[in-house]
Protein backbone atom coordinates (compact mmCIF):
# COMPACT_ATOMS: atom_id res chain seq x y z
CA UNK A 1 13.37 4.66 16.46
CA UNK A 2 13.37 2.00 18.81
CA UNK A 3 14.42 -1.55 17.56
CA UNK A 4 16.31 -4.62 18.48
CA UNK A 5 19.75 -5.25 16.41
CA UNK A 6 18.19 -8.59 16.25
CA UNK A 7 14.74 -7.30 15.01
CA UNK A 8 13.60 -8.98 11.30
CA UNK A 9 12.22 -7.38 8.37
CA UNK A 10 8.63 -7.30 9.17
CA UNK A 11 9.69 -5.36 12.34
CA UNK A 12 11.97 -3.33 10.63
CA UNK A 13 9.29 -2.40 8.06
CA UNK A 14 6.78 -1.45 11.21
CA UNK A 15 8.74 0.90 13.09
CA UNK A 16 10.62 2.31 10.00
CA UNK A 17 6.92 3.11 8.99
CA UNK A 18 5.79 4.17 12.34
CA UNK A 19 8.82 6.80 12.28
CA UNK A 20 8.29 8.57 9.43
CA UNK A 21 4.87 8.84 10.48
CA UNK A 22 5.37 10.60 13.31
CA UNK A 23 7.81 13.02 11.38
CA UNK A 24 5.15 13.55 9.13
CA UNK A 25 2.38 14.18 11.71
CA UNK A 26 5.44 16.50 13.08
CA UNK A 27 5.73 18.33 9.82
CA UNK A 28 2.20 19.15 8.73
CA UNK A 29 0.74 20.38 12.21
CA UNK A 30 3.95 22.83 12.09
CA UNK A 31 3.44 24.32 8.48
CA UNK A 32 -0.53 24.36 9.32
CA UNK A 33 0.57 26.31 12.36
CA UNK A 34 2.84 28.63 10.59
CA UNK A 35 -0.37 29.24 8.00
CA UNK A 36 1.51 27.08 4.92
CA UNK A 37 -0.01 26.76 2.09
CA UNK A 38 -0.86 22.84 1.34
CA UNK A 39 1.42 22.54 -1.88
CA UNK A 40 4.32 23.30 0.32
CA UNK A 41 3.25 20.88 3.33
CA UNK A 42 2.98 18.26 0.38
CA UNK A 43 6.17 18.98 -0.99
CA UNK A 44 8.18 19.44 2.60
CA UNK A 45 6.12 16.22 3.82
CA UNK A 46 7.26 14.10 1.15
CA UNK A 47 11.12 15.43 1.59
CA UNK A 48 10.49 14.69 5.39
CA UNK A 49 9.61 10.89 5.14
CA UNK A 50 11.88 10.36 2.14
CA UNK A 51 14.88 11.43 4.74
CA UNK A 52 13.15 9.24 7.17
CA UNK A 53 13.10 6.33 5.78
CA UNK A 54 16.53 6.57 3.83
CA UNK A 55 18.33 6.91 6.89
CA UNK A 56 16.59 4.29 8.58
CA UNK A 57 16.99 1.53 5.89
CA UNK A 58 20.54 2.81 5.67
CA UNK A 59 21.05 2.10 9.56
CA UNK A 60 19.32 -1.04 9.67
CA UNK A 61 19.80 -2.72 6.03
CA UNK A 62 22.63 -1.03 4.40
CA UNK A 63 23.25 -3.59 1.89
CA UNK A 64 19.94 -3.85 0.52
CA UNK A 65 18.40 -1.83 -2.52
CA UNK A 66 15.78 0.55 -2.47
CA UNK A 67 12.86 1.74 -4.99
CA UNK A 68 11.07 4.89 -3.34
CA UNK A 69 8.66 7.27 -5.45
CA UNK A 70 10.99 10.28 -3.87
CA UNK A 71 14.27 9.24 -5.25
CA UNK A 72 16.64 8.25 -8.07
CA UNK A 73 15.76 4.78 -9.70
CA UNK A 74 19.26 2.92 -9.70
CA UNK A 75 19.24 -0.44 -12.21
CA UNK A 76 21.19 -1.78 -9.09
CA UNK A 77 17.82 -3.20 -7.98
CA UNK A 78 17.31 -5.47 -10.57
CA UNK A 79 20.42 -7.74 -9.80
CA UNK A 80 19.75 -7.26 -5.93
CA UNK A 81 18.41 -10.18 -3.98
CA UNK A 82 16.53 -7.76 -1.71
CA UNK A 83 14.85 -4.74 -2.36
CA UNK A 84 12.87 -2.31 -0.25
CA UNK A 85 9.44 -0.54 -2.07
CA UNK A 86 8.63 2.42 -0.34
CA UNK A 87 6.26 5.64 -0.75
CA UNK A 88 7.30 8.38 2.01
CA UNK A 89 3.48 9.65 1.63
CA UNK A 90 1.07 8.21 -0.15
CA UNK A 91 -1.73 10.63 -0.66
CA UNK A 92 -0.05 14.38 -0.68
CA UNK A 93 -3.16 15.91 -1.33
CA UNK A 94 -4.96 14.51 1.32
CA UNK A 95 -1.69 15.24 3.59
CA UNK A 96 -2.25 18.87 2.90
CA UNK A 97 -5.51 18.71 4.35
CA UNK A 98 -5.57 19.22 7.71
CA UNK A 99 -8.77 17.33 8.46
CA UNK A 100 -7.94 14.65 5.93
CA UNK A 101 -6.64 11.14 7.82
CA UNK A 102 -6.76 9.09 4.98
CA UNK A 103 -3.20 9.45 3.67
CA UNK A 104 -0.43 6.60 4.06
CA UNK A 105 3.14 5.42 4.67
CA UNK A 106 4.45 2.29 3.11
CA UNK A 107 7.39 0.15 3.76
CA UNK A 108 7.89 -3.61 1.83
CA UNK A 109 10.27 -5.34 1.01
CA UNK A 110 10.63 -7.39 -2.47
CA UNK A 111 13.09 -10.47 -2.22
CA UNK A 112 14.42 -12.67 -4.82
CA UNK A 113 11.94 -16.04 -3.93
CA UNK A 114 8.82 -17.37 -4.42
CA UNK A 115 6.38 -18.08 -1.44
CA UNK A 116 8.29 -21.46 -0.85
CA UNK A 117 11.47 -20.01 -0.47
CA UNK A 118 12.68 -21.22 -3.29
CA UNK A 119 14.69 -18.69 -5.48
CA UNK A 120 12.59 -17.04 -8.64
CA UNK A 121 13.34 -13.85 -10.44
CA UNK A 122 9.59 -12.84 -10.01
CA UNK A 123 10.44 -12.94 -6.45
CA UNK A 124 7.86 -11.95 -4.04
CA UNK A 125 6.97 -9.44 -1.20
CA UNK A 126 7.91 -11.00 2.00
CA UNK A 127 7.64 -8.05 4.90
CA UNK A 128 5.88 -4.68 4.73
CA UNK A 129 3.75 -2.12 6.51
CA UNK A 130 1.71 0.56 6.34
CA UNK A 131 0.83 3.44 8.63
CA UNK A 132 -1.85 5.75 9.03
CA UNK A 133 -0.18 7.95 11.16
CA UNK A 134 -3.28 10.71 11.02
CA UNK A 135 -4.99 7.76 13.59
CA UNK A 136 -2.09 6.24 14.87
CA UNK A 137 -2.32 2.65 13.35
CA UNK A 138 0.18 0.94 11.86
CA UNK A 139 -0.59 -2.61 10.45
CA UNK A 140 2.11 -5.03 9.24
CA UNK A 141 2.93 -8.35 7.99
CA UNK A 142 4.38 -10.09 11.26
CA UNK A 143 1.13 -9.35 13.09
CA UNK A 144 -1.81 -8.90 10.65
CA UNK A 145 -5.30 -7.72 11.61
CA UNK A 146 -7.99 -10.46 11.53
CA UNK A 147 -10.73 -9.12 8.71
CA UNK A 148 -14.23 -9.13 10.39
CA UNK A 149 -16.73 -10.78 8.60
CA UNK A 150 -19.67 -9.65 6.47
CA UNK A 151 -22.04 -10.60 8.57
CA UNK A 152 -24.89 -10.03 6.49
CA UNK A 153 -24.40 -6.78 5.45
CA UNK A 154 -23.78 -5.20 1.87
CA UNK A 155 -20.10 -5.23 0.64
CA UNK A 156 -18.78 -1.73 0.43
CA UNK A 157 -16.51 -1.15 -2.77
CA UNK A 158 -13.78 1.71 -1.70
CA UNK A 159 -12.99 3.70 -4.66
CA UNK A 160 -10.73 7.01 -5.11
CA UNK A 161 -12.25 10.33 -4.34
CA UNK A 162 -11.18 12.22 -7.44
CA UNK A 163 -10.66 9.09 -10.07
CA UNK A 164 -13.18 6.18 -9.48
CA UNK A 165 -12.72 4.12 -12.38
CA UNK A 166 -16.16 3.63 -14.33
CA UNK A 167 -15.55 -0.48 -13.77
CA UNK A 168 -15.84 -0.32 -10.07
CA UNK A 169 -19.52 0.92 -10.33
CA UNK A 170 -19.78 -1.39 -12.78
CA UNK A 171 -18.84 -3.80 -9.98
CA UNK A 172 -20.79 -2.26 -7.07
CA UNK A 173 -24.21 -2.62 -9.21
CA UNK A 174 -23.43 -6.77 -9.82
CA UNK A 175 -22.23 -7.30 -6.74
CA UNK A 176 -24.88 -5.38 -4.68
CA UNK A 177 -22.05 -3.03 -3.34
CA UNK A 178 -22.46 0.50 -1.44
CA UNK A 179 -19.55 2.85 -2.24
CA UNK A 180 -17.42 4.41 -0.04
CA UNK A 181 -14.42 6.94 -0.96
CA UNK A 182 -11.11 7.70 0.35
CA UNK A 183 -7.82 9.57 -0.70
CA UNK A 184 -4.65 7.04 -0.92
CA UNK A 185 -3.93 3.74 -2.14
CA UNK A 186 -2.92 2.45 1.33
CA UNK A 187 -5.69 4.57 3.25
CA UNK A 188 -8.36 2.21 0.47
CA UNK A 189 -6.23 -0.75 0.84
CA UNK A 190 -5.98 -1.00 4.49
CA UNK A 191 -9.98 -0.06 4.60
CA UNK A 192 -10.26 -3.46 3.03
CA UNK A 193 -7.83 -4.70 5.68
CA UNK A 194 -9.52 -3.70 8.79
CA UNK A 195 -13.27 -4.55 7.70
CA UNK A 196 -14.12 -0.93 6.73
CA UNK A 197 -14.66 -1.74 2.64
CA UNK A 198 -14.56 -5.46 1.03
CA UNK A 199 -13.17 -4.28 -2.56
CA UNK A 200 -10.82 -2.46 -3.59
CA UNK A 201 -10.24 -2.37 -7.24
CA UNK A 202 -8.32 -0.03 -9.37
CA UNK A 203 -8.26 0.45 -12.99
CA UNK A 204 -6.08 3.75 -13.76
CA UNK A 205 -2.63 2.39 -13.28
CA UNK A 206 0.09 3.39 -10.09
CA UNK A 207 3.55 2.78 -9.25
CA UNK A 208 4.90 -0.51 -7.61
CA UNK A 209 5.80 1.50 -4.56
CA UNK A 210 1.60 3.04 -4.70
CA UNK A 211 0.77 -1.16 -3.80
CA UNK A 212 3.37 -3.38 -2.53
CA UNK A 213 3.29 -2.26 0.75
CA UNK A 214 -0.44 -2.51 1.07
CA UNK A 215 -0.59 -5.75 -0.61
CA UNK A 216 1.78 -7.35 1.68
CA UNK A 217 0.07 -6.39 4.53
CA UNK A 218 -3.48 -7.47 2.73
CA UNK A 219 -2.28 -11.03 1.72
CA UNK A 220 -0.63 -11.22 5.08
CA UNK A 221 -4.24 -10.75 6.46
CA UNK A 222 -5.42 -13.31 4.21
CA UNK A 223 -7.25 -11.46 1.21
CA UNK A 224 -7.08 -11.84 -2.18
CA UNK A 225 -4.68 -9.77 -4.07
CA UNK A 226 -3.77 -9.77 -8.07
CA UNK A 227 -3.90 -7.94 -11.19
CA UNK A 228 -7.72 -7.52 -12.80
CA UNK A 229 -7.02 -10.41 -14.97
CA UNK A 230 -6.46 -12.46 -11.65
CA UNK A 231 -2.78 -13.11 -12.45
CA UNK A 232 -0.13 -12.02 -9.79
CA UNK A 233 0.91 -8.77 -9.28
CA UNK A 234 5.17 -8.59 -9.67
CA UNK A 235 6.98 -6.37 -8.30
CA UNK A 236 10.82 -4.91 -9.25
CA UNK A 237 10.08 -4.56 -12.83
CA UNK A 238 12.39 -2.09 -14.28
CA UNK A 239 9.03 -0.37 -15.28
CA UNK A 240 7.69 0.86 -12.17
CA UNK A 241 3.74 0.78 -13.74
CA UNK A 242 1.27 -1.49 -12.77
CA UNK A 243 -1.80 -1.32 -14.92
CA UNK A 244 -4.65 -2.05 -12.22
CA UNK A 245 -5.37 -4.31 -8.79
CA UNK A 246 -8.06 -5.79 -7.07
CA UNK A 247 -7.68 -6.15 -3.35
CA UNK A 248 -10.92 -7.99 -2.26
CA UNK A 249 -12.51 -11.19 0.40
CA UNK A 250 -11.50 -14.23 -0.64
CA UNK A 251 -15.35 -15.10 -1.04
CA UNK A 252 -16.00 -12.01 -3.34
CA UNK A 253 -12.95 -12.37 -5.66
CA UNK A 254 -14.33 -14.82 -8.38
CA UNK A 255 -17.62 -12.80 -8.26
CA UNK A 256 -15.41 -9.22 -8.92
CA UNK A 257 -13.11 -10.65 -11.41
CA UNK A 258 -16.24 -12.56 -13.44
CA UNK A 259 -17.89 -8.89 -13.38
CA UNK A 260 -14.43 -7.80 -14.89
CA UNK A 261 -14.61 -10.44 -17.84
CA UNK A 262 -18.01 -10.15 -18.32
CA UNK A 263 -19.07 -13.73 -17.37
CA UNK A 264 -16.26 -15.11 -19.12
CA UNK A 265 -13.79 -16.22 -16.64
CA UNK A 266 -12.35 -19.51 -17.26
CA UNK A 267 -13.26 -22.46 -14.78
C-alpha cells in the first residue's frame, strides 16, 4: 500500500480501502478459477479484507480503536477518542457472484467531536471511503464526487435486490420515482453518490459499520443523510443496530421524509 507517513485520515481511509479491494478482486477470481463454490469465496473473501485492513490500521493508526463486522467487539471503543468503522465486504452474496460488481469496501472513521470541532460524545464521522473494487472506483471524503443534477429526469429510488422495504415503493409512487436495484449498502449508497439513483432509503435495520462509511463519503458529497425520522444518524453506540436511513438530494429530502410521516412533518 502506498502512502505518505505524513498522509491524513481521509487518505488513509482511501488507500486502506483501495487495498483490500484489490485483495479481494485477488481472492474471488482465484477460487472462481479453482471452481469454488460461492459460500466459500464469501467466507475466504471476508477473512481476506478483514486481514487487510487490520494490518493496515495497525501500521498506520495503532493507537486508535476499531469496530469491524469480522471481528471481536472490544468496549475499548467507547472511551476511545477515535474509532475506525469498517466492513471488509459489504455484500458477500453479491461477492460470490462472479458477474455481480455491486459489492463494497468501507473504511470511516468515528471521532469524539461534533462538526465544529468541538468535543461531543455523539461525536461524528470525519474521514471514510468506499470502494467498488469490481469497477475500480474508490470514492472518499478528501476528494468527493460532484452529484450531477436531475436535469429533468425522474428520480430513481435504489432499493435492495432481495429486501426492498414496502415504504420505499411507497416513496417511489409520491415522489414519481423509477426503481432501480442493487446488492450492498455501499454499492446503493454510492449509486446515490455518483448520480446513478437519487434515494436511498432503508427500513430493515443494519450495522453501524453497513453505513458509516457510505455516509461519510455521501455527506462529504453534499447529500442529505439521517435516520427516517430526519434526526442524525450516531455512530459508536455500544449497540451496533441502526434501525433505518435515508440517503437522498438535498432537494428531495423534505419530500421523502413527509412521504415517511404521512404529511405530518413538522415545519
Amino acid at each position: 500500500m502506498n502512502l505518505r507517513p505524513d498522509a491524513g485520515d481521509a487518505a488513509l481511509a482511501r488507500a486502506v480501502a483501495d487495498e483490500a479491494g484489490r485483495q479481494l478482486m485477488r481472492v474471488r477470481e482465484r477460487l472462481h478459477r479453482d471452481g469454488a463454490p460461492s459460500w466459500v469465496a464469501e467466507d475466504t473473501g471476508d477473512a481476506a479484507g478483514q486481514r487487510s485492513i487490520e494490518e493496515a490500521l495497525a501500521a498506520h493508526r495503532p493507537h486508535d480503536a476499531v469496530l469491524s463486522e469480522e471481528a471481536t467487539d472490544d468496549d475499548a471503543r467507547l472511551s476511545a477518542d477515535r474509532v475506525w468503522i469498517v466492513d471488509p465486504l459489504d455484500g458477500t452474496r453479491e461477492y460470490g457472484e462472479l458477474d455481480r460488481s455491486d459489492w463494497a469496501v468501507h473504511v470511516a472513521l468515528w471521532e469524539r467531536r461534533d462538526g465544529a470541532g468541538n468535543r461531543s460524545d455523539d461525536g461524528s464521522l470525519t474521514a471514510g471511503a468506499v470502494a467498488l473494487p469490481a469497477v475500480g472506483i474508490v470514492l472518499a471524503t478528501d476528494e468527493p464526487p460532484v452529484v450531477p443534477p436531475l436535469e429533468g429526469r425522474r428520480p430513481r429510488i435504489v432499493v435492495s435486490r432481495s429486501r426492498a422495504p414496502r415504504l420505499a415503493f411507497e416513496v417511489a409512487d409520491a415522489v414519481g420515482c423509477d426503481v432501480v436495484t442493487l446488492g450492498s449498502a455501499g454499492a446503493k449508497t454510492m449509486a446515490v453518490v455518483l448520480g446513478d439513483a437519487d434515494i436511498y432509503l432503508h427500513a430493515g435495520g443494519m450495522h453501524q459499520w453497513d453505513s458509516a462509511a457510505p455516509v461519510a463519503v455521501a455527506a462529504a458529497a453534499g447529500l442529505h443523510t439521517s435516520r427516517l425520522d430526519g434526526s442524525p444518524l450516531v455512530y459508536n453506540r455500544r449497540d451496533t443496530w441502526l434501525p433505518d436511513l435515508l440517503v437522498c438530494r438535498q432537494e428531495l429530502a423534505r419530500q421523502v421524509l413527509e412521504v415517511v410521516h404521512g404529511g405530518r412533518l413538522g415545519a
